[in-house]
Each structure stands twice: as structure tokens, then as C-alpha cells.
N, C-alpha and C. Protein backbone atom coordinates (compact mmCIF):
# COMPACT_ATOMS: atom_id res chain seq x y z
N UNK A 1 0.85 -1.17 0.00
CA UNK A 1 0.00 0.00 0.00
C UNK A 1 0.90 1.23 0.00
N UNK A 2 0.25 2.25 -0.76
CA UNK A 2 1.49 3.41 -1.35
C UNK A 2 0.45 4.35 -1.02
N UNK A 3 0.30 5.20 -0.25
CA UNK A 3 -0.86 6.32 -0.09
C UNK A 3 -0.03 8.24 0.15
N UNK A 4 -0.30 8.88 -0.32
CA UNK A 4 -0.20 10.16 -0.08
C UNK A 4 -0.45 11.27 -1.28
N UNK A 5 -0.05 12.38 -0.93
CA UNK A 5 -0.53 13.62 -1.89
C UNK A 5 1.12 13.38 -2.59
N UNK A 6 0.46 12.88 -3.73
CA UNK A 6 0.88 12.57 -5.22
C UNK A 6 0.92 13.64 -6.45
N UNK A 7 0.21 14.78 -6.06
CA UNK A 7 0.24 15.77 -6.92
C UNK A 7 -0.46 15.56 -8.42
N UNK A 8 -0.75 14.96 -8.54
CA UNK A 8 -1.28 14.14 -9.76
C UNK A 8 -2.40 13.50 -9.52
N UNK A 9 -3.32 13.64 -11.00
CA UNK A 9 -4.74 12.88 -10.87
C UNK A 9 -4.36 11.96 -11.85
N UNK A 10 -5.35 10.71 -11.63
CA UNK A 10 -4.99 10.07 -12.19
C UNK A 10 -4.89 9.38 -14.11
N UNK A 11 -4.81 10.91 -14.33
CA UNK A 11 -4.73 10.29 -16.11
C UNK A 11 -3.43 11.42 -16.55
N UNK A 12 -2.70 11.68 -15.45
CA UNK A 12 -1.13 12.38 -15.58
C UNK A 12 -0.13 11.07 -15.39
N UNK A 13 1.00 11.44 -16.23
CA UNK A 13 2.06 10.61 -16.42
C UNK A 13 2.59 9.99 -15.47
N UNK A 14 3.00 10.15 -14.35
CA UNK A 14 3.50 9.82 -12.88
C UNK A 14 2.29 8.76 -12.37
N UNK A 15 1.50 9.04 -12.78
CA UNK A 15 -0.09 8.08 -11.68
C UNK A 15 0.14 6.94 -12.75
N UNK A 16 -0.29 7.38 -14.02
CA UNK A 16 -0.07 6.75 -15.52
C UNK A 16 0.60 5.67 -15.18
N UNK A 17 2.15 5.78 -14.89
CA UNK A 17 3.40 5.08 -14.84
C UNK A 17 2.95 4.16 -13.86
N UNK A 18 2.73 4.37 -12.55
CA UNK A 18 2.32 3.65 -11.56
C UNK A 18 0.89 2.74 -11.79
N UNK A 19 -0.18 3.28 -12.29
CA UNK A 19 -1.31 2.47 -12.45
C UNK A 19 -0.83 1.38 -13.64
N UNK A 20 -0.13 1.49 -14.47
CA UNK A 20 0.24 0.70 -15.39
C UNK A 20 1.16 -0.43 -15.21
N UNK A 21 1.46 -0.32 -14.24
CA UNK A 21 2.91 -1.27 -13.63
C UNK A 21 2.45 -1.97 -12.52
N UNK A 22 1.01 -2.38 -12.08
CA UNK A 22 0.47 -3.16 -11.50
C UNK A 22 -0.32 -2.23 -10.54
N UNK A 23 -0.37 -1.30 -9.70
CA UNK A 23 -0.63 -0.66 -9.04
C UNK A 23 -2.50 0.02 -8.64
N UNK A 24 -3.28 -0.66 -8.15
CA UNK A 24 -4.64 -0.33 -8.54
C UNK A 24 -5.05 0.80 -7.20
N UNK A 25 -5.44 2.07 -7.88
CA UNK A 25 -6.14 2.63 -6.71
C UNK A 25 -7.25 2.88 -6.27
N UNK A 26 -7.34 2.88 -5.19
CA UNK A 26 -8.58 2.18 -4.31
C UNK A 26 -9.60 3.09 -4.13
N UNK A 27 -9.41 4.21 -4.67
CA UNK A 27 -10.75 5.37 -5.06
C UNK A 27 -11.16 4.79 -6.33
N UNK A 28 -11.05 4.44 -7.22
CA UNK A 28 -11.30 4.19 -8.40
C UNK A 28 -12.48 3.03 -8.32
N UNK A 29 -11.50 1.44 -7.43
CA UNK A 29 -12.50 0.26 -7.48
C UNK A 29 -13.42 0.79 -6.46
N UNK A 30 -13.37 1.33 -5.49
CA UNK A 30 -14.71 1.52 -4.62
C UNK A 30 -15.86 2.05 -4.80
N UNK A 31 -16.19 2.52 -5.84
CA UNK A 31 -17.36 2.71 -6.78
C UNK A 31 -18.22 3.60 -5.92
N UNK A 32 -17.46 4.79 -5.41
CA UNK A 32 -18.24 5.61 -4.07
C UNK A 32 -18.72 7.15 -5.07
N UNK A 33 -18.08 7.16 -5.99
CA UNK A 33 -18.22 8.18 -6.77
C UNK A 33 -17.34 9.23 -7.02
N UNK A 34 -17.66 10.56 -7.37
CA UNK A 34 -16.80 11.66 -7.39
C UNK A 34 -15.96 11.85 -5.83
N UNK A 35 -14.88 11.61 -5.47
CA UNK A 35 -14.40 11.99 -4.07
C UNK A 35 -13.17 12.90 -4.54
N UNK A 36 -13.30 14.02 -4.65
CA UNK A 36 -12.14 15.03 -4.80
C UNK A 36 -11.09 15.50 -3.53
N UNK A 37 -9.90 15.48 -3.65
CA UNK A 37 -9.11 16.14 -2.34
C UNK A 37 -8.51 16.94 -2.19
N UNK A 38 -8.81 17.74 -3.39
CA UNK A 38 -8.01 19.65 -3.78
C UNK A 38 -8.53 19.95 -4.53
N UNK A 39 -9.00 21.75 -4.25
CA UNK A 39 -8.90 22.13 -2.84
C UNK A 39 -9.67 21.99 -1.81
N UNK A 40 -9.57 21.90 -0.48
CA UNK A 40 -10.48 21.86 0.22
C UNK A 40 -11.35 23.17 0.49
N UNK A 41 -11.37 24.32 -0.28
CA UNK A 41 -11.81 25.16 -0.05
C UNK A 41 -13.20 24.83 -0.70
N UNK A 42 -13.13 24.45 -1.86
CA UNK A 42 -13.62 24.47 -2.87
C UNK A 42 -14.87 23.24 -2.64
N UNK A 43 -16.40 23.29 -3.21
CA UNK A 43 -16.83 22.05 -2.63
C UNK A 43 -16.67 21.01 -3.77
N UNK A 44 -16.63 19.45 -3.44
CA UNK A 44 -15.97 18.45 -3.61
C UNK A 44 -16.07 18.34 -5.71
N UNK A 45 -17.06 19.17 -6.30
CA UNK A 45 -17.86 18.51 -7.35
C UNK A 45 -16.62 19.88 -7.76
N UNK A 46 -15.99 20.75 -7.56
CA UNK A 46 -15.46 21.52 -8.18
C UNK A 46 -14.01 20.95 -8.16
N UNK A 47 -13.36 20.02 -7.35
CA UNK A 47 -11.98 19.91 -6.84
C UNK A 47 -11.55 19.07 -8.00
N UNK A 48 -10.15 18.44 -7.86
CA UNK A 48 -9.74 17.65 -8.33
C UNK A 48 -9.17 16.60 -7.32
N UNK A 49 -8.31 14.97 -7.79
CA UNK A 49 -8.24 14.16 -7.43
C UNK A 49 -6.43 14.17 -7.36
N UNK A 50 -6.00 14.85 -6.29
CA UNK A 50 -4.21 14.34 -6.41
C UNK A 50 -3.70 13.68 -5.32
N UNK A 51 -4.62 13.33 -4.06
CA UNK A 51 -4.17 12.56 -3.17
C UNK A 51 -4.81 11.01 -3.04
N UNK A 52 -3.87 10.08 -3.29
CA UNK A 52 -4.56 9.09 -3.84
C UNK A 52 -3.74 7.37 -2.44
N UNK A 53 -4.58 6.53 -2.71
CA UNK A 53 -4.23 5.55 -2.07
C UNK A 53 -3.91 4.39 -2.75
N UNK A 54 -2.65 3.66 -3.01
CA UNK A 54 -2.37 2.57 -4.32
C UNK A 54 -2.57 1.40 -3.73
N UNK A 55 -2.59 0.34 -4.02
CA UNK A 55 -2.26 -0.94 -3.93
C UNK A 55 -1.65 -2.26 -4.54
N UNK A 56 -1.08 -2.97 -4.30
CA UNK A 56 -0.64 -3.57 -5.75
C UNK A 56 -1.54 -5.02 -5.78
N UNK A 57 -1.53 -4.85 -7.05
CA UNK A 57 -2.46 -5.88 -7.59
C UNK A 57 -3.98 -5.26 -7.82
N UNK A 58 -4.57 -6.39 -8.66
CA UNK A 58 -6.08 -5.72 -8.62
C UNK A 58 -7.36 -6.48 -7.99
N UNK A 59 -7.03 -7.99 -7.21
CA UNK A 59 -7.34 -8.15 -6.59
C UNK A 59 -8.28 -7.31 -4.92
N UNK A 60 -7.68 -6.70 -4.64
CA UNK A 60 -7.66 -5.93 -3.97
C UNK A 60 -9.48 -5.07 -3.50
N UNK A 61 -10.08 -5.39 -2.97
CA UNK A 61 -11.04 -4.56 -2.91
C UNK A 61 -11.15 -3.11 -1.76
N UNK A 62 -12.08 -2.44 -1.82
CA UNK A 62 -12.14 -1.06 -1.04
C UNK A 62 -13.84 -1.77 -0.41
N UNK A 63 -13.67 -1.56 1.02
CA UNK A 63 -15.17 -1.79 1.65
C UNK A 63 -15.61 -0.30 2.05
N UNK A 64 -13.92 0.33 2.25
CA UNK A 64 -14.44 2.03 2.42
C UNK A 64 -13.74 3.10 1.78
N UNK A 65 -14.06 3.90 1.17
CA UNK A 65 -13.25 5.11 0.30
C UNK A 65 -13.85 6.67 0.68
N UNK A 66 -13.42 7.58 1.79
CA UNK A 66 -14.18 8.67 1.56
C UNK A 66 -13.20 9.52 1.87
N UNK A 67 -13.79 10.71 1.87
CA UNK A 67 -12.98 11.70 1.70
C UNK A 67 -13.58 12.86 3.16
N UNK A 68 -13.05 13.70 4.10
CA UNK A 68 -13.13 14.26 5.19
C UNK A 68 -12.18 15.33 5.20
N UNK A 69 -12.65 16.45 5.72
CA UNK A 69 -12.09 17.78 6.10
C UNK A 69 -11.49 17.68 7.30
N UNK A 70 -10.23 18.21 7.00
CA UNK A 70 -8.81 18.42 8.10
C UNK A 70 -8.80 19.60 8.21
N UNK A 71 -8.78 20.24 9.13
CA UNK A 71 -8.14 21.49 9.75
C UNK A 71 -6.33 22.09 9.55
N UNK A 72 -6.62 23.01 8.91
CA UNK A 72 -4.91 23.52 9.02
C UNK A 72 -4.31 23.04 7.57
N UNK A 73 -5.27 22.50 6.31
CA UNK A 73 -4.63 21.76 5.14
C UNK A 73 -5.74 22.06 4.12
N UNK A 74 -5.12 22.23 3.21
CA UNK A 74 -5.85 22.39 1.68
C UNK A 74 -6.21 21.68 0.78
N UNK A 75 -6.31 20.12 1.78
CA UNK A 75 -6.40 19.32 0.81
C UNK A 75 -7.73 18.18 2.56
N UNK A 76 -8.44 17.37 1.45
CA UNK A 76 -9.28 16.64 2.27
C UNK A 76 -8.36 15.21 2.66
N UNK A 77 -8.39 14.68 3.65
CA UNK A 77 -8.28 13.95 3.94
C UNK A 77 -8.78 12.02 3.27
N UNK A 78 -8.17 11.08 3.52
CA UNK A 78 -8.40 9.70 2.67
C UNK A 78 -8.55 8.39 3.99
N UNK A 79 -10.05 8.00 3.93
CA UNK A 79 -10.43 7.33 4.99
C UNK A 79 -10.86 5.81 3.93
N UNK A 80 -9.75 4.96 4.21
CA UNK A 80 -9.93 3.79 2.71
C UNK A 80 -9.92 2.73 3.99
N UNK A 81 -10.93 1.69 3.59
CA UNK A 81 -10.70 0.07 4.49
C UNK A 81 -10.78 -0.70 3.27
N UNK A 82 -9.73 -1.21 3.36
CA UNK A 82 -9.41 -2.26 1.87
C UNK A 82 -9.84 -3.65 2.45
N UNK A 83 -9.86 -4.59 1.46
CA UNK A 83 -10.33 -5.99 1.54
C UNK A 83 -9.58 -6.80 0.58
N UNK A 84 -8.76 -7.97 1.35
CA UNK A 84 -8.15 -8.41 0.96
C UNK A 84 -8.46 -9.88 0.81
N UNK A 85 -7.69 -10.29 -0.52
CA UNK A 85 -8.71 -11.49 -1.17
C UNK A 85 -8.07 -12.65 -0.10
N UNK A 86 -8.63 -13.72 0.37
CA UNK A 86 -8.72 -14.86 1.62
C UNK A 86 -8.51 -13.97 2.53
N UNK A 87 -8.65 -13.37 3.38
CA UNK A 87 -8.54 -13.06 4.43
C UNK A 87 -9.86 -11.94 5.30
N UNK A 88 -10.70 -12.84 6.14
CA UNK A 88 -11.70 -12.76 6.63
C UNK A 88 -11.68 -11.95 7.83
């Protein structure tokens, strides 16, 4: 698991490189919808997506993906509970 502000959404070269080389991120499979994390000023349907949470493989499921306001930061916060294949 590879998680932080990446600066990049994900259809820029750097995410690109990484999603392509096995790497699945877990906003994407969790099917929660638009979750933006810059800026936090801004409300969520206006932001964009540069703080992201990876995983490798695509196995991999998300039971939780959301996004939450931090104090003192310009960017929202990443609240992910992943699910991992055999393990109950």
C-alpha cells in the first residue's frame, strides 16, 4: 500500500506510470463516486483528485473510500478500508 498527496490525478504521467505497472487505486475500485481532495476550499464537485491511495495488484477490494475535512490543510483527507482477497 502506497498512499499520499501525489500531486497528480490520475490520467497524468507519474499516476499513468504507476497504475500501469500493476498498481490499482482504491478510489477508483470503490465505486463511491466523485471523491475530490483539492482544494479543500472548494466544494468536492469543483476539486480535483491528487491525493490518492495505491495498492498492488487488482485483486484488492475497497469496503471504504471517503474523503473528510482536516483542519490547518488544503487538501481533504483519505479514509480507505481495503479488503483483501482470503482473508476474513
Amino acid at each position: 500500500m502506497l498512499a499520499g498527496d501525489f500531486n497528480s490525478t490520475l490520467n497524468q504521467g507519474p499516476m499513468r506510470r504507476l497504475t500501469s505497472n500493476g498498481c490499482t487505486d482504491v478510489g477508483r475500485t470503490a465505486g463511491t463516486g466523485l471523491s475530490t481532495t483539492w482544494p479543500s476550499s472548494l466544494p468536492e464537485f469543483l476539486g480535483i483528485t491528487i491525493d490518492h491511495v495505491l495498492v498492488g495488484g487488482s485483486e484488492v477490494g475497497a469496503a471504504d473510500y471517503r474523503t473528510v475535512d482536516i483542519s490547518g490543510t488544503d487538501h481533504r483527507g483519505l479514509i480507505t478500508e481495503v479488503e483483501l482477497p482470503g482473508v476474513d
